[in-house]
Each structure stands twice: as C-alpha cells, then as structure tokens.
Protein backbone atom coordinates (compact mmCIF):
# COMPACT_ATOMS: atom_id res chain seq x y z
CA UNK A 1 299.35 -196.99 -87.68
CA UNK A 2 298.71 -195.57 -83.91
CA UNK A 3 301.82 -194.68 -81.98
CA UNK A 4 302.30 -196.95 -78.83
CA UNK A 5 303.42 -195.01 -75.92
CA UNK A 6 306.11 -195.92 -73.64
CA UNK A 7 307.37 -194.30 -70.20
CA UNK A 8 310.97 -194.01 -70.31
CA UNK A 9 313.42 -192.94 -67.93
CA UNK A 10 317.02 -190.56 -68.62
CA UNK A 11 319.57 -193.07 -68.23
CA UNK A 12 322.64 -192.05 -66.28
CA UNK A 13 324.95 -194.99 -65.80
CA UNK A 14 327.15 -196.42 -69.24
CA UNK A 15 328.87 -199.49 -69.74
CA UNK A 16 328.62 -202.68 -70.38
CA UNK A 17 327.83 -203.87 -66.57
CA UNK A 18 325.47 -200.87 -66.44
CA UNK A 19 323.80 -202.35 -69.49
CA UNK A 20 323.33 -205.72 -67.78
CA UNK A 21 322.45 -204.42 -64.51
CA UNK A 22 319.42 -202.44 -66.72
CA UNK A 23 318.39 -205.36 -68.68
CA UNK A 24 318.19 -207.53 -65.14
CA UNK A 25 315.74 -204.87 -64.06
CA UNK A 26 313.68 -205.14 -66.81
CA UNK A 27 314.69 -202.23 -68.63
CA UNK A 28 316.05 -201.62 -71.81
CA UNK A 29 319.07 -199.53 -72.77
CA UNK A 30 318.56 -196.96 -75.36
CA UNK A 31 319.26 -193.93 -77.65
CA UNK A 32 316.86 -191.30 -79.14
CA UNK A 33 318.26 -188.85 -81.76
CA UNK A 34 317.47 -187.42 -85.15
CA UNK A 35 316.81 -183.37 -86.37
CA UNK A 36 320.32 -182.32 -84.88
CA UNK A 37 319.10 -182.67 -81.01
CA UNK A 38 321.58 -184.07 -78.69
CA UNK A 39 321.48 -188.05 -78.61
CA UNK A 40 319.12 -189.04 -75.27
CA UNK A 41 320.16 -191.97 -73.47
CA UNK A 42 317.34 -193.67 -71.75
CA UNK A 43 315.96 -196.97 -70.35
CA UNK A 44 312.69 -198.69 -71.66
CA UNK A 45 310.50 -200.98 -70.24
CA UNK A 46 311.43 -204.11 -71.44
CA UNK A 47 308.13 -206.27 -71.49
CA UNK A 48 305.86 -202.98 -73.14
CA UNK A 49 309.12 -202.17 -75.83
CA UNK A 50 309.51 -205.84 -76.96
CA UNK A 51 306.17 -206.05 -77.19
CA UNK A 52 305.82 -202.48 -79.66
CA UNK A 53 308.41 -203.55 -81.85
CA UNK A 54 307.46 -206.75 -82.75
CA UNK A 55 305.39 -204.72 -85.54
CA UNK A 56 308.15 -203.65 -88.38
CA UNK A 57 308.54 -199.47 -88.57
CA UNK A 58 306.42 -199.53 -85.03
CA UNK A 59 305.83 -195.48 -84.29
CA UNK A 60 306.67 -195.19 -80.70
CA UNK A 61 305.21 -192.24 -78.49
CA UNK A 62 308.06 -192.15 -75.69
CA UNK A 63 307.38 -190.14 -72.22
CA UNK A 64 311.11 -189.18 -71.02
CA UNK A 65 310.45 -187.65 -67.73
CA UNK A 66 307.31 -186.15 -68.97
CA UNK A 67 308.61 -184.80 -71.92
CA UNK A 68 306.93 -186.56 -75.36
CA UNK A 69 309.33 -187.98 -77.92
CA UNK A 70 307.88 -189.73 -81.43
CA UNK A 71 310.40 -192.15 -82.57
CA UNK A 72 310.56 -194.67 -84.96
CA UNK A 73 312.63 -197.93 -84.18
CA UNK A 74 315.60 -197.84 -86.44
CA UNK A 75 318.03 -200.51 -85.16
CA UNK A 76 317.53 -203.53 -82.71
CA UNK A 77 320.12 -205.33 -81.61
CA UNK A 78 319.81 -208.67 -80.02
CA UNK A 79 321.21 -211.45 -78.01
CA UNK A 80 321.61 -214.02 -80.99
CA UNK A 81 320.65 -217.16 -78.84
CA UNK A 82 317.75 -215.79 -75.66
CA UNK A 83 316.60 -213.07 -78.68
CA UNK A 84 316.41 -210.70 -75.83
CA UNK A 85 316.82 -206.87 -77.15
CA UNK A 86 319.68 -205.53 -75.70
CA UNK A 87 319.42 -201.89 -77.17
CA UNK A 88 317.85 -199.67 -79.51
CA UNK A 89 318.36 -196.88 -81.52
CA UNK A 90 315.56 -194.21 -81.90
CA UNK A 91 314.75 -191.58 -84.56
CA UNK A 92 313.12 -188.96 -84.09
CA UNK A 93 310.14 -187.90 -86.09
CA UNK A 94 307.56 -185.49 -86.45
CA UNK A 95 303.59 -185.52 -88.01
CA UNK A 96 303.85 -184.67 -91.19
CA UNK A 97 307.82 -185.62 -91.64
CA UNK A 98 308.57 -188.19 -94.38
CA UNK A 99 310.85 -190.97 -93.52
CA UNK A 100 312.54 -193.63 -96.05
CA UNK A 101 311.65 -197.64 -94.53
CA UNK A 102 312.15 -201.03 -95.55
CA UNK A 103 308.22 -202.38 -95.73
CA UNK A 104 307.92 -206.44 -95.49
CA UNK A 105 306.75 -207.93 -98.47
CA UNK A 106 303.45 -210.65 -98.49
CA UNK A 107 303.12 -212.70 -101.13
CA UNK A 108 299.56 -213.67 -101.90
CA UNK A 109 297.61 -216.27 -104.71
CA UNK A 110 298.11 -219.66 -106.50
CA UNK A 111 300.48 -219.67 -109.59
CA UNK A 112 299.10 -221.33 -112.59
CA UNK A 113 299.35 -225.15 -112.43
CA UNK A 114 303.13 -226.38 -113.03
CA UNK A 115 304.34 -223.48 -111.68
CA UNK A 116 306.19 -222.12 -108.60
CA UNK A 117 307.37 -219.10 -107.23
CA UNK A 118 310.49 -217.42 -105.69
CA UNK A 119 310.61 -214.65 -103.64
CA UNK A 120 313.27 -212.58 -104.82
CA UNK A 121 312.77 -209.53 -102.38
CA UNK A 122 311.52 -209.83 -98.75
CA UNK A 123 311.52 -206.16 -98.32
CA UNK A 124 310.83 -202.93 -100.81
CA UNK A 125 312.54 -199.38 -99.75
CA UNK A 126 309.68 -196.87 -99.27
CA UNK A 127 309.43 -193.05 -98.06
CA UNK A 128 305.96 -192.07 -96.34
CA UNK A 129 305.03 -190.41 -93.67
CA UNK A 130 306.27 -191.05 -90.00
CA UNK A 131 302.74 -191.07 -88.47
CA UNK A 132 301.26 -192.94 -91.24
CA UNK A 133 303.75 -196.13 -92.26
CA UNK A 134 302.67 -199.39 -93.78
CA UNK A 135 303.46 -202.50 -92.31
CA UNK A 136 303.14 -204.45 -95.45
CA UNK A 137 303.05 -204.57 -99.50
CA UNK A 138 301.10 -207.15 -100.88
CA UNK A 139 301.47 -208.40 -104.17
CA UNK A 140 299.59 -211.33 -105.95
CA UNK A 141 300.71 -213.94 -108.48
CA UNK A 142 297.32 -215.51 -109.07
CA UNK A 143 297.08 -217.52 -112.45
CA UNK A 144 300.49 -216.32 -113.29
CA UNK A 145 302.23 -218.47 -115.25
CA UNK A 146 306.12 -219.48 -115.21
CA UNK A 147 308.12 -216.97 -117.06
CA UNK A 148 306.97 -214.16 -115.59
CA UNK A 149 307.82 -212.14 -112.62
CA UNK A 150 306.66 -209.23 -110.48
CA UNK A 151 308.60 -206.27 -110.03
CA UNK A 152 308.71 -203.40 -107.52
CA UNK A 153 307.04 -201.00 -109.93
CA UNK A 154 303.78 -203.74 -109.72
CA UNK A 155 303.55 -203.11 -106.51
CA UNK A 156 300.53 -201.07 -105.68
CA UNK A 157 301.60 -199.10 -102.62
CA UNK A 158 299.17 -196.91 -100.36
CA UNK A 159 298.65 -193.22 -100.93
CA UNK A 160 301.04 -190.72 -100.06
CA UNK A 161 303.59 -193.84 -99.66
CA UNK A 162 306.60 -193.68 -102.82
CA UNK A 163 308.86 -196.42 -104.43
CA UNK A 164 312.64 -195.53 -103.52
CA UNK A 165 314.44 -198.30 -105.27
CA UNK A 166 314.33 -199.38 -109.47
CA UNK A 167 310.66 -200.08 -110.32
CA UNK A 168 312.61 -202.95 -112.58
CA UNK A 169 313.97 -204.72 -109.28
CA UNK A 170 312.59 -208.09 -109.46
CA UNK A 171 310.26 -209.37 -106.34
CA UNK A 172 309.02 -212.68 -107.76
CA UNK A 173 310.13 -214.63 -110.16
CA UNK A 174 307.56 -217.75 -111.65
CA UNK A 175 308.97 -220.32 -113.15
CA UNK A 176 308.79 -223.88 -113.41
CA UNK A 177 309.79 -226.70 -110.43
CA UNK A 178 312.69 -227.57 -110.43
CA UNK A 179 313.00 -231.71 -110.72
CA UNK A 180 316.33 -233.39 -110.08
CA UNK A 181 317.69 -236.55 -111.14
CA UNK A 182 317.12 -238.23 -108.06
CA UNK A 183 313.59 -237.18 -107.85
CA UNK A 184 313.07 -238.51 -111.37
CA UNK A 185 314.26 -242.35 -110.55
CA UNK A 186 312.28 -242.25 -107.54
CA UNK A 187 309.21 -241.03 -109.39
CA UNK A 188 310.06 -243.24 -112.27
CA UNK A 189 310.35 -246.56 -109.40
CA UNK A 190 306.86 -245.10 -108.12
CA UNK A 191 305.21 -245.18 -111.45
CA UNK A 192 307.11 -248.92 -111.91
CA UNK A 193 305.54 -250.55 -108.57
CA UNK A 194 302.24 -248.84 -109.11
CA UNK A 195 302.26 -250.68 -112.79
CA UNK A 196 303.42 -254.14 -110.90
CA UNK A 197 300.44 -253.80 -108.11
C-alpha cells in the first residue's frame, strides 16, 4: 500500500470553538504521536484526509511544516449524523516497524445448495509491517456445505503479515436457512393456490 501524503499545519489554538472554527475552514483537528515523541497537534486538510482514510489502516505521509511524519490512522471520530471527521489520532511509524491492525474481512463463493452463511467476524487482528498493510483477508466458502465453518487459522494471510488472535476463532459459520412458522403457512398457501390454478 503507497503512503498518501498530506500537508499539515502545527496547530496552535485548543478548544472546542477552536475545533469548530478549524473544521469551518476546511481543516481537520489532529494528533500525531507514537515512539515516546511529544504528541503534535496539527490541522489537516479536510477534503485530501477524508478522502485517505476512507481506505482501512491508510499509511499517511504527513508534511508538518516541512518536516515528514508516517502515520497510520488509529482513531476517527465522527459527527454521528453529517459523518464529518471531527479529529484524528495518528501513530507514528517507521519502514520496517511492525504494527498490530484490525484487517476487514471479504467473504467470497456460493455455499452448497440449501445452505447459508453467517459472518461471524467482520475483522481479524493482524501484525505486519507499517509500510506494507493489507486492506483485506479473503476467505471462500465455495461448495461448503452447512455444518461447517471457517476459522481465523483458514485464513491465508499475505507474507510477512501474522495471525494475532486464536486460529480457532470462528469467521463463518454454514449452516442451514433458517424457516419460520410463518414462512411455512405462507409457503404451504403458495403450494395450495398453485395446486387450485
């Protein structure tokens, strides 16, 4: 994954009406910190930043007054109706450094006929390294059949990326559909008026 790089500038006002002010500019209020530096407060662009982190784990290159910072996005917090980020925390990384990350889960393939599925885990803990993060685990549950399940361990992860939670935690789970009573009698009335036709 390439880092996306952001110019950021040292932010000198705190507060919550200095946050709003910031976010009515189009800037974003944040923190960088991480391998025992002092925490950097510092505004974003809003537009470029929302756009970088729409990708999970996104490796950010940050220009703070000319000075680079590599960062990963650790916490976003936003406004729970507009969705508009209102801050966000930084960590800082280096090339080479492993870092521990949730990685999104895609589910991919048919179950066998009379089947279904169930997600169990929409995320798997991983630790890899900073400049080189996946975005996503795939696992497949072609032809499987219900009664079985896919765990963490079955996950085939890239190289150089390692499991950090019990292989035996369940991701998917096949098993069969669920039919209720009420979705008997109405395909039972179906059946009925397709007899009567």
């Amino acid at each position: 994954m390439s880092e996306q790089k952001l110019a950021a500038s040292t932010r000198t006002d705190f507060g919550k009406g200095a946050a709003r002010k910031a976010r009515a500019a189009g800037k974003i209020p944040a923190v960088i910190y991480g391998h025992g530096a002092d925490v950097m407060h510092i505004l974003l662009p809003a537009k470029a930043t929302t756009l970088a982190v729409r990708t999970p784990n996104a490796l950010l290159e940050i220009d703070v007054d000319g000075e680079g910072h590599l960062a990963l996005a650790k916490d976003i917090q936003r406004d729970p109706i507009k969705q508009i980020i209102e801050h966000i925390d930084l960590l800082t990384v280096r090339k080479g450094e492993k870092v521990d990350v949730e990685v999104n889960v895609h589910v991919e393939g048919e179950v066998a006929p009379g089947a279904v599925y169930n997600q169990e885990a929409v995320t798997v803990l991983v630790s890899a390294d900073a400049t080189n993060l996946p975005e996503t685990v795939t696992v497949s549950v072609e032809g499987r059949a219900a009664g079985e399940h896919v765990t963490a361990g079955d996950i085939e992860l890239p190289a150089g990326v390692e499991l950090l939670l019990d292989p035996e935690t369940m991701v998917v789970n096949i098993s069969e559909p669920v039919v209720s009573a009420a979705d008997e009698a109405e395909e039972a009335s179906e059946e009925a008026a397709a007899e009567e036709a």
